[in-house]
PDB file of N, CA and C in Angstrom:
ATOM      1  N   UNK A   1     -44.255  -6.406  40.356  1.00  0.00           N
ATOM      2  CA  UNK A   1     -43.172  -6.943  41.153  1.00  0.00           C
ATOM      3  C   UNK A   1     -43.695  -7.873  42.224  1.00  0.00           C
ATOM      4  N   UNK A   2     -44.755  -8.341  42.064  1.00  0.00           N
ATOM      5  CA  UNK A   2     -45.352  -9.545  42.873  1.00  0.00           C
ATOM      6  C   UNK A   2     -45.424 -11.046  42.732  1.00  0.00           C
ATOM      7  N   UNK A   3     -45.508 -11.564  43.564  1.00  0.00           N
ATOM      8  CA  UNK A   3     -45.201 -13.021  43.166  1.00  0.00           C
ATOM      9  C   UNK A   3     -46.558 -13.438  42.927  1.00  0.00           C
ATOM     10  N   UNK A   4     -47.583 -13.139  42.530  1.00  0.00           N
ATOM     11  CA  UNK A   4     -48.414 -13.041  41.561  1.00  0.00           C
ATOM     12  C   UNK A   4     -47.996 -13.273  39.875  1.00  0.00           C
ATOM     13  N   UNK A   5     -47.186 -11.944  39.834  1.00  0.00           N
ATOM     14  CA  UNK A   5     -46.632 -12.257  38.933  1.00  0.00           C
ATOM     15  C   UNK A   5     -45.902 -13.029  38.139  1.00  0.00           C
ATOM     16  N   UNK A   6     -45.004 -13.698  39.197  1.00  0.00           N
ATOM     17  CA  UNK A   6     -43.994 -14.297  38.585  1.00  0.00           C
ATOM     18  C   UNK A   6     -44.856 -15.668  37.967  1.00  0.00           C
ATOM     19  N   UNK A   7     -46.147 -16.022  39.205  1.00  0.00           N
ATOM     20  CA  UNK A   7     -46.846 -17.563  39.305  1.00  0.00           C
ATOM     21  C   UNK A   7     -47.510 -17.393  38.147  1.00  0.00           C
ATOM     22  N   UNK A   8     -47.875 -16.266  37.436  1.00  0.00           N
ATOM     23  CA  UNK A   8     -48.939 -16.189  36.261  1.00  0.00           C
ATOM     24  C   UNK A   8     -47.965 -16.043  34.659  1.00  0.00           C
ATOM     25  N   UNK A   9     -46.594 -15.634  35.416  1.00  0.00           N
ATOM     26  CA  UNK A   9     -45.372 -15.907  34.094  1.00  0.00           C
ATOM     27  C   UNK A   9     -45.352 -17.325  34.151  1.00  0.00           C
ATOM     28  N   UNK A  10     -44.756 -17.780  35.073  1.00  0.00           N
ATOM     29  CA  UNK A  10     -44.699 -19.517  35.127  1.00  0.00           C
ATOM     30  C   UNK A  10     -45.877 -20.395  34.357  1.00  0.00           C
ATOM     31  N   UNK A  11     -46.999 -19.884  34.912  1.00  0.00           N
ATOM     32  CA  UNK A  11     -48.132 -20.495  34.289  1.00  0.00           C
ATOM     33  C   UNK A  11     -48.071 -20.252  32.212  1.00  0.00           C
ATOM     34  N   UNK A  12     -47.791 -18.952  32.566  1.00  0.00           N
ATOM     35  CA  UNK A  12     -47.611 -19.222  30.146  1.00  0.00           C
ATOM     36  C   UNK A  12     -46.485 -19.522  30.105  1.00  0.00           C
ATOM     37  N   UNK A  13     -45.392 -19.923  31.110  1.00  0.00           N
ATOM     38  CA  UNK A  13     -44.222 -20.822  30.014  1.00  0.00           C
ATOM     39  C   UNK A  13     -44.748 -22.247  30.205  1.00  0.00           C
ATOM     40  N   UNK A  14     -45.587 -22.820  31.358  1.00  0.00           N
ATOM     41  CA  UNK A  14     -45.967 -23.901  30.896  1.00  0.00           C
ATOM     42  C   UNK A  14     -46.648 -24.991  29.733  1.00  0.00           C
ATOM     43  N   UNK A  15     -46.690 -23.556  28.706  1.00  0.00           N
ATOM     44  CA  UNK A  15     -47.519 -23.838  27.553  1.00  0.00           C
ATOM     45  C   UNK A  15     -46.995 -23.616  26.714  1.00  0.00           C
ATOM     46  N   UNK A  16     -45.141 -22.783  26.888  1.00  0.00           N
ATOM     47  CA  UNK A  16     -44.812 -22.502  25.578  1.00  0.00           C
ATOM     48  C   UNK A  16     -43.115 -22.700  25.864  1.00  0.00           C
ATOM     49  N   UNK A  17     -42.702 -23.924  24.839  1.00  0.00           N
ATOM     50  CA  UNK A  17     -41.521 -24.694  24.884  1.00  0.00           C
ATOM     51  C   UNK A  17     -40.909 -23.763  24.601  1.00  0.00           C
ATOM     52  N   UNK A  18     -40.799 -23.043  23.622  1.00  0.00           N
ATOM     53  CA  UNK A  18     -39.584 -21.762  23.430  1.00  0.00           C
ATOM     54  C   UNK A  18     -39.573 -21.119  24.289  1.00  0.00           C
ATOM     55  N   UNK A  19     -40.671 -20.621  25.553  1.00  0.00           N
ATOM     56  CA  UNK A  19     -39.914 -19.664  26.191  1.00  0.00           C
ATOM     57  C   UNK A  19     -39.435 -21.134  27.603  1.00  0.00           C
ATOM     58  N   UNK A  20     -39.736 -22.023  27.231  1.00  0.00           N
ATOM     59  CA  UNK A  20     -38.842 -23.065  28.489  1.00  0.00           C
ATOM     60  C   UNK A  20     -37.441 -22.853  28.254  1.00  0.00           C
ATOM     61  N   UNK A  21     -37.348 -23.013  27.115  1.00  0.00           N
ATOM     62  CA  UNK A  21     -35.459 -22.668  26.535  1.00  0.00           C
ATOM     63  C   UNK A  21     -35.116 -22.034  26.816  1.00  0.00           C
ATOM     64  N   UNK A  22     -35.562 -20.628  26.805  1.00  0.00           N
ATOM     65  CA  UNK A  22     -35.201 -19.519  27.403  1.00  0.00           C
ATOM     66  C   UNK A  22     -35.210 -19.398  28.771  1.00  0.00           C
ATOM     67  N   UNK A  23     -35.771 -20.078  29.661  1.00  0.00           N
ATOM     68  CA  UNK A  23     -35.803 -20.210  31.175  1.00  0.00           C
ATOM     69  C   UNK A  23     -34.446 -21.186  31.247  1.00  0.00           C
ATOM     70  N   UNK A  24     -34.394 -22.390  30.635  1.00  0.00           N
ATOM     71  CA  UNK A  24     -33.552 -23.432  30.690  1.00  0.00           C
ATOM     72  C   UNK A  24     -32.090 -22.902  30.515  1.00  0.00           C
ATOM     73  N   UNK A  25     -32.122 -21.518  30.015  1.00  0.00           N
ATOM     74  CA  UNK A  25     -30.702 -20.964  29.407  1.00  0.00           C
ATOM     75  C   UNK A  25     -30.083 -20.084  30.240  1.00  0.00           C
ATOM     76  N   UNK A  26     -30.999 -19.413  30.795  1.00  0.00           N
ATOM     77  CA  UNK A  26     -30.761 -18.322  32.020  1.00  0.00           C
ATOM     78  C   UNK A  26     -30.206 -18.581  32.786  1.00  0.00           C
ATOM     79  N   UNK A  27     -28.847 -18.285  33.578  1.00  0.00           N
ATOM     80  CA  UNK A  27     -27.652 -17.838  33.794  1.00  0.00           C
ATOM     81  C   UNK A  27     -27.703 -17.805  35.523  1.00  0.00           C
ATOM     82  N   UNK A  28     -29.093 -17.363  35.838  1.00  0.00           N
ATOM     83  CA  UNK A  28     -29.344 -16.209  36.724  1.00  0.00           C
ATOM     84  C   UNK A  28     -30.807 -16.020  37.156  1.00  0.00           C
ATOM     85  N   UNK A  29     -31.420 -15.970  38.708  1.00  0.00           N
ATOM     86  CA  UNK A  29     -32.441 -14.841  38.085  1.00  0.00           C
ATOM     87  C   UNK A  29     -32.490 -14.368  37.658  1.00  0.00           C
ATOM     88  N   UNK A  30     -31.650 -13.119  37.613  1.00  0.00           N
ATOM     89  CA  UNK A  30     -31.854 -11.953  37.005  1.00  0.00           C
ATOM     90  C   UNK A  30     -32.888 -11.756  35.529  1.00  0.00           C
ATOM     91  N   UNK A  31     -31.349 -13.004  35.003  1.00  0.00           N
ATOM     92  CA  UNK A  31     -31.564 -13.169  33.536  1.00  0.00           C
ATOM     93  C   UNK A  31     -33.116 -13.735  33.354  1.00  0.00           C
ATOM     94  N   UNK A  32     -33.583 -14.435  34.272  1.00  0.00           N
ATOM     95  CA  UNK A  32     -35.407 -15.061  34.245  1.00  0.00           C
ATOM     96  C   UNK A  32     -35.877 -13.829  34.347  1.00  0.00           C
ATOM     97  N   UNK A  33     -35.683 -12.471  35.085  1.00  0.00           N
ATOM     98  CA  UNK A  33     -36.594 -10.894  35.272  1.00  0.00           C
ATOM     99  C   UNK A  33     -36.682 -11.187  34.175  1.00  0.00           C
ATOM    100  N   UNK A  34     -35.535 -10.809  33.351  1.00  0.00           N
ATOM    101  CA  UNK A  34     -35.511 -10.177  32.417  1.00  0.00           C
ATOM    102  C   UNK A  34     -36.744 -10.692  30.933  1.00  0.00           C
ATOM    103  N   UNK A  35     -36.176 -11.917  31.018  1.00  0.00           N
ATOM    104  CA  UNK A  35     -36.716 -12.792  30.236  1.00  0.00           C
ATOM    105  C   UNK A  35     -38.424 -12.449  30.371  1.00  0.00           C
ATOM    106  N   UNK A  36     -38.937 -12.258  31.507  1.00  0.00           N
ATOM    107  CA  UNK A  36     -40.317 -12.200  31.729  1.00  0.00           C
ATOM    108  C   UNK A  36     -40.890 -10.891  31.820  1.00  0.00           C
ATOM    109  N   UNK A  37     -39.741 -10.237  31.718  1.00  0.00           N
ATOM    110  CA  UNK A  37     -40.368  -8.277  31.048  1.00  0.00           C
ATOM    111  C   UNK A  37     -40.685  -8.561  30.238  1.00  0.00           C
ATOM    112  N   UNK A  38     -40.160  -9.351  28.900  1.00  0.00           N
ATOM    113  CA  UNK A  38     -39.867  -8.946  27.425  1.00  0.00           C
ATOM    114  C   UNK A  38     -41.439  -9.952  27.352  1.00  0.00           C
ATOM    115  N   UNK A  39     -42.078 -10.515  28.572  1.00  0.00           N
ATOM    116  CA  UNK A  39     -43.468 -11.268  28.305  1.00  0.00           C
ATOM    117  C   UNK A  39     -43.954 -10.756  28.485  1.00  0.00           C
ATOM    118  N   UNK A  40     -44.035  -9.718  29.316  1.00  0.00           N
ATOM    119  CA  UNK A  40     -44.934  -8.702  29.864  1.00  0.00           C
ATOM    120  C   UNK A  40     -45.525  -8.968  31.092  1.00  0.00           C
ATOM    121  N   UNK A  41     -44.203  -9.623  32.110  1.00  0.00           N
ATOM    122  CA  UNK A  41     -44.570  -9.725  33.741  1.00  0.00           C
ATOM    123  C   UNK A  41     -43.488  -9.085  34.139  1.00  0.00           C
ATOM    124  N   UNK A  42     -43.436  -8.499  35.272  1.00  0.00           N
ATOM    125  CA  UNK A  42     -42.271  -7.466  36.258  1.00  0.00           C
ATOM    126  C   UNK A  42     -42.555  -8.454  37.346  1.00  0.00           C
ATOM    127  N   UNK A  43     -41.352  -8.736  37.917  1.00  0.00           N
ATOM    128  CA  UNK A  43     -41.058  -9.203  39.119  1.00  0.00           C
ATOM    129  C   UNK A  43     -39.862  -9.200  39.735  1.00  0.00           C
ATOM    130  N   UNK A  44     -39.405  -9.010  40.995  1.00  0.00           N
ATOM    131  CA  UNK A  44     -37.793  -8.827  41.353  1.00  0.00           C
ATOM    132  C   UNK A  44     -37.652 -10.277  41.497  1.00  0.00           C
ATOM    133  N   UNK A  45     -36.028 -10.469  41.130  1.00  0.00           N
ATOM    134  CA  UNK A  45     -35.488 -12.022  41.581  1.00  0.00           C
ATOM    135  C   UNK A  45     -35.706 -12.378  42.515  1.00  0.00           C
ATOM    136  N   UNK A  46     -35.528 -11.535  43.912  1.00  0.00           N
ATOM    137  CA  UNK A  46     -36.181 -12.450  45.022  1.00  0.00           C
ATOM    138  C   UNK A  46     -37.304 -13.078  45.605  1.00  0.00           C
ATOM    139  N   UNK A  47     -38.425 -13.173  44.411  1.00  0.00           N
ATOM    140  CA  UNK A  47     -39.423 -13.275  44.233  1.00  0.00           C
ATOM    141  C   UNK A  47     -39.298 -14.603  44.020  1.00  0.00           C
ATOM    142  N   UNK A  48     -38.505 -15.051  42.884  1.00  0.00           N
ATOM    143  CA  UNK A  48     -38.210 -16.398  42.052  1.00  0.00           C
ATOM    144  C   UNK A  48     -37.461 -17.675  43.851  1.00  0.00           C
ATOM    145  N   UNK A  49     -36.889 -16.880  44.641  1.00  0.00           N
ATOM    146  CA  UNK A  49     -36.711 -17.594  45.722  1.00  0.00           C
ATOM    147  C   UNK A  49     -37.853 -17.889  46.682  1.00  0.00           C
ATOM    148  N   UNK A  50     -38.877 -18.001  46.400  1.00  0.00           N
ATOM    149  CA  UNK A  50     -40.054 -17.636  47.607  1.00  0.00           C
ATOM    150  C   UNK A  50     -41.316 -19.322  46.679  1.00  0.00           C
ATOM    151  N   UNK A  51     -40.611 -19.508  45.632  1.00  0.00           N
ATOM    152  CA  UNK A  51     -41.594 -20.478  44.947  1.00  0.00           C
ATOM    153  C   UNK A  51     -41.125 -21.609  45.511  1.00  0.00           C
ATOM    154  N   UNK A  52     -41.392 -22.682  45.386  1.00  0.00           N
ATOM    155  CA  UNK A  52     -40.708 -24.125  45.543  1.00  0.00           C
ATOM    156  C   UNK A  52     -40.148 -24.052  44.985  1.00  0.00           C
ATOM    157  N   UNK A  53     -39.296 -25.575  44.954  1.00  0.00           N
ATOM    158  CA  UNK A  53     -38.112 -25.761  43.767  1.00  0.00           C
ATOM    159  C   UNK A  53     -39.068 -26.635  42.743  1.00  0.00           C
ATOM    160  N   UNK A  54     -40.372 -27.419  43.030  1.00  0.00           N
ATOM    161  CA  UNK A  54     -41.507 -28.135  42.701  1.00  0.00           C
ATOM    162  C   UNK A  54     -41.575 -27.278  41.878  1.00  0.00           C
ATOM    163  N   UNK A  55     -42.590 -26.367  42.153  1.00  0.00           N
ATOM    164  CA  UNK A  55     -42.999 -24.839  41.038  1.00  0.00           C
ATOM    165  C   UNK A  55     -42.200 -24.653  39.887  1.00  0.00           C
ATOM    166  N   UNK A  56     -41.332 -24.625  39.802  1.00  0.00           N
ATOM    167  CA  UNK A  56     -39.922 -23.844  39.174  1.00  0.00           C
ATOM    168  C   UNK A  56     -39.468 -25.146  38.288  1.00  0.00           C
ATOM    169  N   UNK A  57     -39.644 -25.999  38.867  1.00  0.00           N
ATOM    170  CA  UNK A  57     -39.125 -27.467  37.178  1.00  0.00           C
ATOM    171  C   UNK A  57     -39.925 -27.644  37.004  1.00  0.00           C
ATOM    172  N   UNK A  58     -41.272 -27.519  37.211  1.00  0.00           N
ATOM    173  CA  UNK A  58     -42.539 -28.051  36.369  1.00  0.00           C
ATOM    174  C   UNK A  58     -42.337 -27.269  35.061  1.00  0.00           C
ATOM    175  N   UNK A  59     -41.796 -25.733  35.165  1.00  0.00           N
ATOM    176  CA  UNK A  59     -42.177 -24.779  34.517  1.00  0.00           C
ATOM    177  C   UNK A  59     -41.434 -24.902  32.691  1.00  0.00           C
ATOM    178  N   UNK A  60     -39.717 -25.081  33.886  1.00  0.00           N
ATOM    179  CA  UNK A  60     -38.218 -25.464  33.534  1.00  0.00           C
ATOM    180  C   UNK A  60     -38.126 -26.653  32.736  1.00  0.00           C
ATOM    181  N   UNK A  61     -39.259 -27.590  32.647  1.00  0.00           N
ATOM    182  CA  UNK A  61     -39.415 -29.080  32.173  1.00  0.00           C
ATOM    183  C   UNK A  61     -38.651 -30.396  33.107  1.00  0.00           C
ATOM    184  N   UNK A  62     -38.599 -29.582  34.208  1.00  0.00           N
ATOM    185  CA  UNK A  62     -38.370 -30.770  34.574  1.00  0.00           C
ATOM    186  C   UNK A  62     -39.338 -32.005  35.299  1.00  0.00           C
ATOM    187  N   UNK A  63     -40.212 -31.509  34.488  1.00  0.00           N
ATOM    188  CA  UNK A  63     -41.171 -32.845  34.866  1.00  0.00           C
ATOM    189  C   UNK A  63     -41.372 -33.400  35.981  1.00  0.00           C
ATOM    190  N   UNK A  64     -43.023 -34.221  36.373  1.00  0.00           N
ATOM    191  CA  UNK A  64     -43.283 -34.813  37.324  1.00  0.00           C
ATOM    192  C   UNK A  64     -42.741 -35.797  37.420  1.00  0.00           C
ATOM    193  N   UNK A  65     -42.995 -36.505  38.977  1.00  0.00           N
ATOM    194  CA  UNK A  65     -42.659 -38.019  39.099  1.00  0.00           C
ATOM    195  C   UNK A  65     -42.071 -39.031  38.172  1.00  0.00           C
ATOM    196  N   UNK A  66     -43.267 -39.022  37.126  1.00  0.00           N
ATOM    197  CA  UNK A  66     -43.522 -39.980  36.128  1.00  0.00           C
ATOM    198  C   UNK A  66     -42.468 -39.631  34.711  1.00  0.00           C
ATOM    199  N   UNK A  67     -42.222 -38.581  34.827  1.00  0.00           N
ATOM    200  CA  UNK A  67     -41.139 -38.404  33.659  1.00  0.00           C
ATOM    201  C   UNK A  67     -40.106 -38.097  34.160  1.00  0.00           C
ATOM    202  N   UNK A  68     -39.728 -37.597  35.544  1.00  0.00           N
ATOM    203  CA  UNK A  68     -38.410 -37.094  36.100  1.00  0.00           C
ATOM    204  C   UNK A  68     -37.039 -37.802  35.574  1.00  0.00           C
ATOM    205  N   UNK A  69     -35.860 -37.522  35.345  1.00  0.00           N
ATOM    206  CA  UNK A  69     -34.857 -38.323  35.305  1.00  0.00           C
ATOM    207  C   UNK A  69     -34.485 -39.361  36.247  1.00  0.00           C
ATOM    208  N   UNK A  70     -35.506 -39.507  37.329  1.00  0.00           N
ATOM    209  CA  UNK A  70     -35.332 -41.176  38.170  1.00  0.00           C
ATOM    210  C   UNK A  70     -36.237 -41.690  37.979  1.00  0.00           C
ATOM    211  N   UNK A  71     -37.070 -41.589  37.496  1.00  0.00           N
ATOM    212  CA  UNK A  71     -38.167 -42.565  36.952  1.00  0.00           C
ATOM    213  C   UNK A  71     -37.966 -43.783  36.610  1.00  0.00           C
ATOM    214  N   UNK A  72     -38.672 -44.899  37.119  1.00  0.00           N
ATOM    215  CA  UNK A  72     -38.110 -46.230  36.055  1.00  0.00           C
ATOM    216  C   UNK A  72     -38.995 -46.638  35.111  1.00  0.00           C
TER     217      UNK A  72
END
């Protein structure tokens, strides 16, 4: 339940597009806990509030600078 945790879940969805979908689909924190039990990380949602919003679309796909949707 540490934000350890959550940063070392974040870190393997950065490598794996299916579980981005599954972040991208989620409703909720909650629904992200959940999602990241079934990976084999525990963390409470208020955990997921304590990251940047930076942190959290890198993960989500929302891309840097250079690919963001304002990019030219």
């Amino acid at each position: 339940m540490s934000l350890e945790q959550l940063k070392a879940f974040l870190t393997k969805a950065k490598g794996n597009t299916s579980l981005q979908e599954k972040l991208k689909a989620a409703k909720s924190p909650e629904d992200v806990v959940g999602i990241a039990k079934e990976h084999g990380h525990e963390f409470t949602a208020d955990k997921i509030n304590q990251l940047s919003e930076e942190e959290l679309e890198g993960v989500a796909g929302g891309g840097g600078e250079e690919t963001g949707p304002h990019s030219l």
